[in-house]
PDB file of N, CA and C in Angstrom:
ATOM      1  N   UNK A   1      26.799 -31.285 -23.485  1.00  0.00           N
ATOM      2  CA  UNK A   1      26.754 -29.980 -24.092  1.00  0.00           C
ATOM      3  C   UNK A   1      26.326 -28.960 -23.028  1.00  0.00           C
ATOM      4  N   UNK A   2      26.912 -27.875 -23.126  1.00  0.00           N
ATOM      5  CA  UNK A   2      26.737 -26.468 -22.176  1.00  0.00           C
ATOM      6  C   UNK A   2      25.295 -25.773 -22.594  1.00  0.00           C
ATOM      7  N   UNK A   3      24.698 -25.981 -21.603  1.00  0.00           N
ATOM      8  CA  UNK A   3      23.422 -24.500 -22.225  1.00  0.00           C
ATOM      9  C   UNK A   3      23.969 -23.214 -21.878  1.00  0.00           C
ATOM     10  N   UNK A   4      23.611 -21.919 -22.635  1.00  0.00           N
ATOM     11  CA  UNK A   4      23.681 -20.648 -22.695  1.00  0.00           C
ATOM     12  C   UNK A   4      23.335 -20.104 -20.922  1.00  0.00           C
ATOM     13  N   UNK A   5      23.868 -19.270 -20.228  1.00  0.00           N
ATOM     14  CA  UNK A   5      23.337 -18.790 -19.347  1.00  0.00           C
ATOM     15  C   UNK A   5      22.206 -18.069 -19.010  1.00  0.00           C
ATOM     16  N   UNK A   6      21.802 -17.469 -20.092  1.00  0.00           N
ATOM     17  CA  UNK A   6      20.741 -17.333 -20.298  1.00  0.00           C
ATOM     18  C   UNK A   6      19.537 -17.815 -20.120  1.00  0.00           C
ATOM     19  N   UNK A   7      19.750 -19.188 -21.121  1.00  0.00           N
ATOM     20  CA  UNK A   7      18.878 -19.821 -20.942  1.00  0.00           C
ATOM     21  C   UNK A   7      18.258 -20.221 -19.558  1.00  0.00           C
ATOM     22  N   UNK A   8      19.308 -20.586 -18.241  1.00  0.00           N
ATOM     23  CA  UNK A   8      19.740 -21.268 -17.194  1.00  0.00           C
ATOM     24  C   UNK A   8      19.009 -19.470 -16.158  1.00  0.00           C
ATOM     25  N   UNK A   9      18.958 -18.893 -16.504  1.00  0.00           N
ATOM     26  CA  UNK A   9      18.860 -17.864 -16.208  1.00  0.00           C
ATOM     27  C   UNK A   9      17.073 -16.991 -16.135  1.00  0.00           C
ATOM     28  N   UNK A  10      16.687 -17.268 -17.805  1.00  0.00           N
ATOM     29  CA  UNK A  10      15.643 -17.737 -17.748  1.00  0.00           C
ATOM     30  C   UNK A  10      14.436 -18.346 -17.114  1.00  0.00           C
ATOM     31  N   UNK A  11      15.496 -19.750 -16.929  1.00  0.00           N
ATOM     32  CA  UNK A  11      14.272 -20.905 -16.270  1.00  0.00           C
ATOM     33  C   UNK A  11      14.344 -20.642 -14.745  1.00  0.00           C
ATOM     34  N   UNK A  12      15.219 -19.623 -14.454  1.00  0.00           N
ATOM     35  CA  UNK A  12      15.178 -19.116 -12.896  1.00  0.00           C
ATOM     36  C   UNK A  12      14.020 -18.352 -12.733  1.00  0.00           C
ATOM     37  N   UNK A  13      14.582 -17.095 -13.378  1.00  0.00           N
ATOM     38  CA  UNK A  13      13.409 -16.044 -13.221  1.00  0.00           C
ATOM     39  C   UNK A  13      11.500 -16.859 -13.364  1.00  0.00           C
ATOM     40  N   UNK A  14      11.624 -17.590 -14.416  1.00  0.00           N
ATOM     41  CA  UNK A  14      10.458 -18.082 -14.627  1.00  0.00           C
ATOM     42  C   UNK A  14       9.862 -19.455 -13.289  1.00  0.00           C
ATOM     43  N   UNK A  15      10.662 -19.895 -12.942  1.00  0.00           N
ATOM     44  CA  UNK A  15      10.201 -20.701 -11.695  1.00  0.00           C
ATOM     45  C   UNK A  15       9.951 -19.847 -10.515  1.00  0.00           C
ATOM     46  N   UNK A  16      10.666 -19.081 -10.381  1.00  0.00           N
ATOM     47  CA  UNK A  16      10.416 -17.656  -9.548  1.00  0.00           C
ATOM     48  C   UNK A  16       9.190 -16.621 -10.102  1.00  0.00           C
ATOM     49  N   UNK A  17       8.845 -16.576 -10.900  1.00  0.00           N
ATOM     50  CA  UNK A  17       7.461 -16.030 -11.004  1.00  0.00           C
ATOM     51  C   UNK A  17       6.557 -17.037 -10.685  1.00  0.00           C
ATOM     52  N   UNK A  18       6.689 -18.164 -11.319  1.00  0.00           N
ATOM     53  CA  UNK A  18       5.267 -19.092 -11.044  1.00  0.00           C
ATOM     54  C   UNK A  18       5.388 -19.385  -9.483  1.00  0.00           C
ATOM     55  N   UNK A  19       6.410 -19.108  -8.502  1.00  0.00           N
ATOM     56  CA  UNK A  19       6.575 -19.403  -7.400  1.00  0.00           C
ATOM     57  C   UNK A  19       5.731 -18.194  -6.754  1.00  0.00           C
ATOM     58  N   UNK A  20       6.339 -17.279  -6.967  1.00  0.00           N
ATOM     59  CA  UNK A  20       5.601 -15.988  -6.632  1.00  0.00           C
ATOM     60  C   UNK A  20       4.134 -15.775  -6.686  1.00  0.00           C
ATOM     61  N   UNK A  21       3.150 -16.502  -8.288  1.00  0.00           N
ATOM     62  CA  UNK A  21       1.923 -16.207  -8.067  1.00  0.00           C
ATOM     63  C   UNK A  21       1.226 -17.889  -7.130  1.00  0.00           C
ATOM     64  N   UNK A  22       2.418 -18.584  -7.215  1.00  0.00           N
ATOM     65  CA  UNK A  22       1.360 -19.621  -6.504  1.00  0.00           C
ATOM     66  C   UNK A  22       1.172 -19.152  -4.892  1.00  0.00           C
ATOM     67  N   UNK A  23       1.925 -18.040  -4.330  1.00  0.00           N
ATOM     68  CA  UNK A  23       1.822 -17.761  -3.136  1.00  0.00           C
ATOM     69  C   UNK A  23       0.783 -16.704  -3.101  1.00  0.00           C
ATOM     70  N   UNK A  24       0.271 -16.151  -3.945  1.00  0.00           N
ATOM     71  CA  UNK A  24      -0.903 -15.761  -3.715  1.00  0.00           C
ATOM     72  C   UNK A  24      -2.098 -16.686  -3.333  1.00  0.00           C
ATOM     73  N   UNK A  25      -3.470 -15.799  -2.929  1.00  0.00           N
ATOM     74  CA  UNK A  25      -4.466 -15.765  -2.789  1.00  0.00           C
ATOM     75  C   UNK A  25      -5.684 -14.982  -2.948  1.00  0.00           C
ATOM     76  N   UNK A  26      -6.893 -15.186  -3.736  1.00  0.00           N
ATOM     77  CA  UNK A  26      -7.552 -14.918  -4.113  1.00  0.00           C
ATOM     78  C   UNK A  26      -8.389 -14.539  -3.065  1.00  0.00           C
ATOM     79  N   UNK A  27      -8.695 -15.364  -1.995  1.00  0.00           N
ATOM     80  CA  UNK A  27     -10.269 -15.575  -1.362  1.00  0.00           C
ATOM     81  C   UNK A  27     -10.234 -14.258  -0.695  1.00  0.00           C
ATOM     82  N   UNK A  28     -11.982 -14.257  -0.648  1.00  0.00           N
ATOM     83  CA  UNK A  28     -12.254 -12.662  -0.075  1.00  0.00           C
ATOM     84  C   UNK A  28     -12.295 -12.567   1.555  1.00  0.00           C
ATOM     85  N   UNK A  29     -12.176 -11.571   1.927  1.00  0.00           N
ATOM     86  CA  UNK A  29     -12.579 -11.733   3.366  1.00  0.00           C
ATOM     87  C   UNK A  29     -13.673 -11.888   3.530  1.00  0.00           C
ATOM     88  N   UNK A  30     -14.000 -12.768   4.564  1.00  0.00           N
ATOM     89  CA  UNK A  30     -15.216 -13.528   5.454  1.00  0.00           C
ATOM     90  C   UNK A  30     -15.664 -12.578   5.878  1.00  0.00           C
ATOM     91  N   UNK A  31     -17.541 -12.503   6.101  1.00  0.00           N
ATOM     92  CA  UNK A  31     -17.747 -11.282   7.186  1.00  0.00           C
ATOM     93  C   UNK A  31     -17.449 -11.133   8.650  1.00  0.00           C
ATOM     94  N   UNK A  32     -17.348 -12.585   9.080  1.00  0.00           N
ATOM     95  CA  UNK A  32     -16.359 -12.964  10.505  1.00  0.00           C
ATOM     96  C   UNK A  32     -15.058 -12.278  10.531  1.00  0.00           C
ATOM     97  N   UNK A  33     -14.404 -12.105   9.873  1.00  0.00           N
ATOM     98  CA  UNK A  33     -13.207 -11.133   9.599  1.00  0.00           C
ATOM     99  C   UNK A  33     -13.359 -10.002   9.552  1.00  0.00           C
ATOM    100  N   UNK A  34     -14.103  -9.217   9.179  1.00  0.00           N
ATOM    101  CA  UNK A  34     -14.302  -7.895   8.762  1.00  0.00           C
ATOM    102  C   UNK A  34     -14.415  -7.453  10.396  1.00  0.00           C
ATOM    103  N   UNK A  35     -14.993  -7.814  11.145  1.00  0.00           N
ATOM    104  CA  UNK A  35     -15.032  -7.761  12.749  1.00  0.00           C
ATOM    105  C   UNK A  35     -13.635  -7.158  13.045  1.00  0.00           C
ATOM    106  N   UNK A  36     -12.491  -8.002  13.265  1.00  0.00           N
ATOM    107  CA  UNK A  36     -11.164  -7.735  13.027  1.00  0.00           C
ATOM    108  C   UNK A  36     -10.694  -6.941  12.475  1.00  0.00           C
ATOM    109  N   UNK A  37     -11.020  -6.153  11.732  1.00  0.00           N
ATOM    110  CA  UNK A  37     -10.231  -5.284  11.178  1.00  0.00           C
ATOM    111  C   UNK A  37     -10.565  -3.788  10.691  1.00  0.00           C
ATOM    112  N   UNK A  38     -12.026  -3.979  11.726  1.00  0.00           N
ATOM    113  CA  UNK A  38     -12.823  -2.765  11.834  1.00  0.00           C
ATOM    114  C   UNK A  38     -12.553  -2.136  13.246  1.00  0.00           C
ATOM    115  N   UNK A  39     -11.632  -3.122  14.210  1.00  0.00           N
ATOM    116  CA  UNK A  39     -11.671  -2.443  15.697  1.00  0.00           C
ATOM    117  C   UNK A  39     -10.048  -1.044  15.433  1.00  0.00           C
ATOM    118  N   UNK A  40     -10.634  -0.296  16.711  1.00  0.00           N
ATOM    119  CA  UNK A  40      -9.777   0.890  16.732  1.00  0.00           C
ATOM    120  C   UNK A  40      -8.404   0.475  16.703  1.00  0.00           C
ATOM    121  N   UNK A  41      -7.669  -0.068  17.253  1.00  0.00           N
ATOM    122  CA  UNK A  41      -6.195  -0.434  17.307  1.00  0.00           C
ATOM    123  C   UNK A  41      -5.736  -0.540  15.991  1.00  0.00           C
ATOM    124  N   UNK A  42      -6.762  -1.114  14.670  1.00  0.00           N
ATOM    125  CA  UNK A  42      -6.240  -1.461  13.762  1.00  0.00           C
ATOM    126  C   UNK A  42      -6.098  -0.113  12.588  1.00  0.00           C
ATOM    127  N   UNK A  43      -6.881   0.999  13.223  1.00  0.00           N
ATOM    128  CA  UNK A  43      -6.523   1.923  12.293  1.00  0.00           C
ATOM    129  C   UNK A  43      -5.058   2.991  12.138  1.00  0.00           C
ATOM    130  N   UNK A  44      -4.695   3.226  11.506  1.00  0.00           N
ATOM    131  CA  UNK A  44      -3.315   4.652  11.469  1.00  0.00           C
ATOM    132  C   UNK A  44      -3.303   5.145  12.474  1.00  0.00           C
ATOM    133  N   UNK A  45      -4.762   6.125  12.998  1.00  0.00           N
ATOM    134  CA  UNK A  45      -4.497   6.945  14.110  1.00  0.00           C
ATOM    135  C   UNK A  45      -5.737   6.450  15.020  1.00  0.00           C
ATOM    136  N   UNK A  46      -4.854   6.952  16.287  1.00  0.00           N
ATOM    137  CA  UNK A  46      -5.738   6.196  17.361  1.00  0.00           C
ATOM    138  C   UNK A  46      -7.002   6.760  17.927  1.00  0.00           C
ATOM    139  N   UNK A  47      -6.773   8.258  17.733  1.00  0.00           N
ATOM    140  CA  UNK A  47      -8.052   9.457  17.743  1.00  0.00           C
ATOM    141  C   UNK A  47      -8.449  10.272  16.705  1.00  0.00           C
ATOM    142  N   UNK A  48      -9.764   9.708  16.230  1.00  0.00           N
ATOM    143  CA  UNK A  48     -10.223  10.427  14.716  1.00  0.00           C
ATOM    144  C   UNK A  48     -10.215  12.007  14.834  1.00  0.00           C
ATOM    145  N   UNK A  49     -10.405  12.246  16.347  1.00  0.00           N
ATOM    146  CA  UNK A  49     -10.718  13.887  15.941  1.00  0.00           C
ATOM    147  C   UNK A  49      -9.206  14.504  16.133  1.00  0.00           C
ATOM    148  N   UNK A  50      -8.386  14.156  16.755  1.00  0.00           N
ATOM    149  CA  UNK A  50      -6.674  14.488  16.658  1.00  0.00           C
ATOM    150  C   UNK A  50      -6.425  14.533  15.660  1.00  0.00           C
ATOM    151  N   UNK A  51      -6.444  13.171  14.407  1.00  0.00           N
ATOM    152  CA  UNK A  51      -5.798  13.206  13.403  1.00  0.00           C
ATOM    153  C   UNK A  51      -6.751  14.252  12.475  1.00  0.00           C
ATOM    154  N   UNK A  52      -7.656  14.307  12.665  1.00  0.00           N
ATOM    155  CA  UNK A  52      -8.814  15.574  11.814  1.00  0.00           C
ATOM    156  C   UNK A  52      -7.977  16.672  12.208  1.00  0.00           C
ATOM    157  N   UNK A  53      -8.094  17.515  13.299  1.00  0.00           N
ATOM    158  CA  UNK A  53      -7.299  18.397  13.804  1.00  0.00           C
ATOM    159  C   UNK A  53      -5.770  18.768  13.000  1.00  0.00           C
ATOM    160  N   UNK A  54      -4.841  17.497  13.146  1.00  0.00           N
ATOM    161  CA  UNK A  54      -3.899  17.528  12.638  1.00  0.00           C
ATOM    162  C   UNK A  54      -3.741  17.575  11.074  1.00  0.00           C
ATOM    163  N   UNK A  55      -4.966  17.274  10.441  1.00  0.00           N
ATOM    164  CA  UNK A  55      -5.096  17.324   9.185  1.00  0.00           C
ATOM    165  C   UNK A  55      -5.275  18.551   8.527  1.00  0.00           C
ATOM    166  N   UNK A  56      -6.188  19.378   9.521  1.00  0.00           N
ATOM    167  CA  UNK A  56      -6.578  20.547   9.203  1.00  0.00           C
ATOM    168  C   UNK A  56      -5.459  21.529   9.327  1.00  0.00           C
ATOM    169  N   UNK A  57      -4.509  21.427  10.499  1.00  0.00           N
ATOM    170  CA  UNK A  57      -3.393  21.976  10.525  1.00  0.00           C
ATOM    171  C   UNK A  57      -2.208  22.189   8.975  1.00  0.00           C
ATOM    172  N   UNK A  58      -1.796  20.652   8.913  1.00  0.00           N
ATOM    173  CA  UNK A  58      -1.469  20.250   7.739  1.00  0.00           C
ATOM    174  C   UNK A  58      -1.232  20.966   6.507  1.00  0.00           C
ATOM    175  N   UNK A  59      -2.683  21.240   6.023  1.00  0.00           N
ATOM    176  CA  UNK A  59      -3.588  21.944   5.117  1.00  0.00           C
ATOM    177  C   UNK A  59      -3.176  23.112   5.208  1.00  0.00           C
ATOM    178  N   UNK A  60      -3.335  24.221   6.622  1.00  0.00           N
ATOM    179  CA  UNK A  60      -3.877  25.311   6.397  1.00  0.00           C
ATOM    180  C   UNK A  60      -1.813  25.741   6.082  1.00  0.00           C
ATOM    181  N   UNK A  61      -1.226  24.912   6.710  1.00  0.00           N
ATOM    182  CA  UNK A  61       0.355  25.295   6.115  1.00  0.00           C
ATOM    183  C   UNK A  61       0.830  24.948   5.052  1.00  0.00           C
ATOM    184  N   UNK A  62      -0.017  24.054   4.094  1.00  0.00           N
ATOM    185  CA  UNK A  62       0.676  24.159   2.728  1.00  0.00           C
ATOM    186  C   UNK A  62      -0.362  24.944   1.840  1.00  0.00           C
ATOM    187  N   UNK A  63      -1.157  25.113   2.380  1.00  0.00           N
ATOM    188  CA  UNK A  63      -1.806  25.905   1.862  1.00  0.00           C
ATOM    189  C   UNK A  63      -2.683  25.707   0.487  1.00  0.00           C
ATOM    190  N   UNK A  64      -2.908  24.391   0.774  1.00  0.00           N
ATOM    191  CA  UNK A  64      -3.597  23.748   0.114  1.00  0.00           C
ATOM    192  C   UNK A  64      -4.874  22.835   0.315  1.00  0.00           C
ATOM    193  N   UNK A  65      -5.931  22.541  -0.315  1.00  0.00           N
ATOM    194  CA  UNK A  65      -6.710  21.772   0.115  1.00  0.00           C
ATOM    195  C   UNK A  65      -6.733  20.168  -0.095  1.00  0.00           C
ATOM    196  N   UNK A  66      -6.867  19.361   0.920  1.00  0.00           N
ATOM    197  CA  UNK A  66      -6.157  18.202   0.510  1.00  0.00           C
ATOM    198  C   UNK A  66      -4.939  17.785   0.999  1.00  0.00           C
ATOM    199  N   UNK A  67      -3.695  18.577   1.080  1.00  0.00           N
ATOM    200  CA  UNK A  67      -2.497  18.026   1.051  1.00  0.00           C
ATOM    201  C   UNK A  67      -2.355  17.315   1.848  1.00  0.00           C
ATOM    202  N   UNK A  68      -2.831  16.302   2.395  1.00  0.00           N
ATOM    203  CA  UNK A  68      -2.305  15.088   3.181  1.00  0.00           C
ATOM    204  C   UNK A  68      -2.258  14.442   2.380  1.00  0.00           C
ATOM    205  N   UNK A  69      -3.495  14.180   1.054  1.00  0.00           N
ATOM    206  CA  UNK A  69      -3.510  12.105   0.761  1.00  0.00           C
ATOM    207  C   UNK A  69      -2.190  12.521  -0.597  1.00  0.00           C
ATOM    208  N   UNK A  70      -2.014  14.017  -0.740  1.00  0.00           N
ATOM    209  CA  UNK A  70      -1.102  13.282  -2.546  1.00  0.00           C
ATOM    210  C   UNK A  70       0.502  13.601  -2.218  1.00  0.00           C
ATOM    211  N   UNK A  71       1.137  13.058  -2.864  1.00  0.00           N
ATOM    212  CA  UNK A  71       2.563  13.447  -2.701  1.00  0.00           C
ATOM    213  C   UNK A  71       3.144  15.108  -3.181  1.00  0.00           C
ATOM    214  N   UNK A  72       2.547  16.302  -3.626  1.00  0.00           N
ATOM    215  CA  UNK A  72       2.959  17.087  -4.141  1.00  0.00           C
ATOM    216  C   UNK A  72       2.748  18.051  -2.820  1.00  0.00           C
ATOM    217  N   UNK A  73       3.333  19.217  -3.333  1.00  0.00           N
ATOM    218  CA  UNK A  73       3.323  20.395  -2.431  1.00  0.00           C
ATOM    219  C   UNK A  73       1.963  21.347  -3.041  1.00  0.00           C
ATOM    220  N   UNK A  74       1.849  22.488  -1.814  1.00  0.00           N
ATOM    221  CA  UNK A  74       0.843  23.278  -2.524  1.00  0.00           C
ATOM    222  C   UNK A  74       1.012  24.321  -3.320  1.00  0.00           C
ATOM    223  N   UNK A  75       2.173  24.093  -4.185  1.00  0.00           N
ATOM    224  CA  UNK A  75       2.664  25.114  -5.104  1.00  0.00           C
ATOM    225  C   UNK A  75       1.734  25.037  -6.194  1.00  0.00           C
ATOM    226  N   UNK A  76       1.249  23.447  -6.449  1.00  0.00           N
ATOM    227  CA  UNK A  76       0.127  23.671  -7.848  1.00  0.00           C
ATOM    228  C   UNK A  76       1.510  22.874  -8.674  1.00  0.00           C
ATOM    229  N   UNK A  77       2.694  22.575  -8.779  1.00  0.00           N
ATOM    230  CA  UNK A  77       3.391  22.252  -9.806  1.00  0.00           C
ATOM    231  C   UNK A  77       3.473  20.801  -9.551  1.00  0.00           C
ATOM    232  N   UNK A  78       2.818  19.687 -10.268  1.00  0.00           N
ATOM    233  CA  UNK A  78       2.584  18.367  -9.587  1.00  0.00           C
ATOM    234  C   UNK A  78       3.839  17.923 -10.863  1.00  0.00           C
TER     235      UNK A  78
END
């Protein structure tokens, strides 16, 4: 007898999720780690007071306060 594709379809998606969370991980970072990932190379920008600078720039042309971290403009119409 034929099963429904669906069904067959189903038991995909669903082995593929449980596949998906078994590749997670829970564990926290070690404080031996935190070492790693506190050095300069690992941040966005490589000079805090450049990217400050550039932030402030940023700002004073949209004319807004803030406008780096949100996606909207400084029109106020979010």
């Amino acid at each position: 007898m034929r099963r429904p594709s669906w069904l067959v379809l189903l038991g995909l998606l669903g082995l593929l999720g449980l596949s998906g969370l078994s590749a997670c991980s829970i564990t926290p970072v070690q404080p031996w780690e935190k070492g790693l990932l506190a050095k300069k190379a690992m941040g966005f920008e490589a000079d805090r007071l450049e990217a400050g600078f550039a932030e402030h720039i940023y700002t004073s042309k949209e004319a807004a306060a803030g406008g780096a971290g949100v996606g909207a403009s400084g029109c106020g119409c979010n």
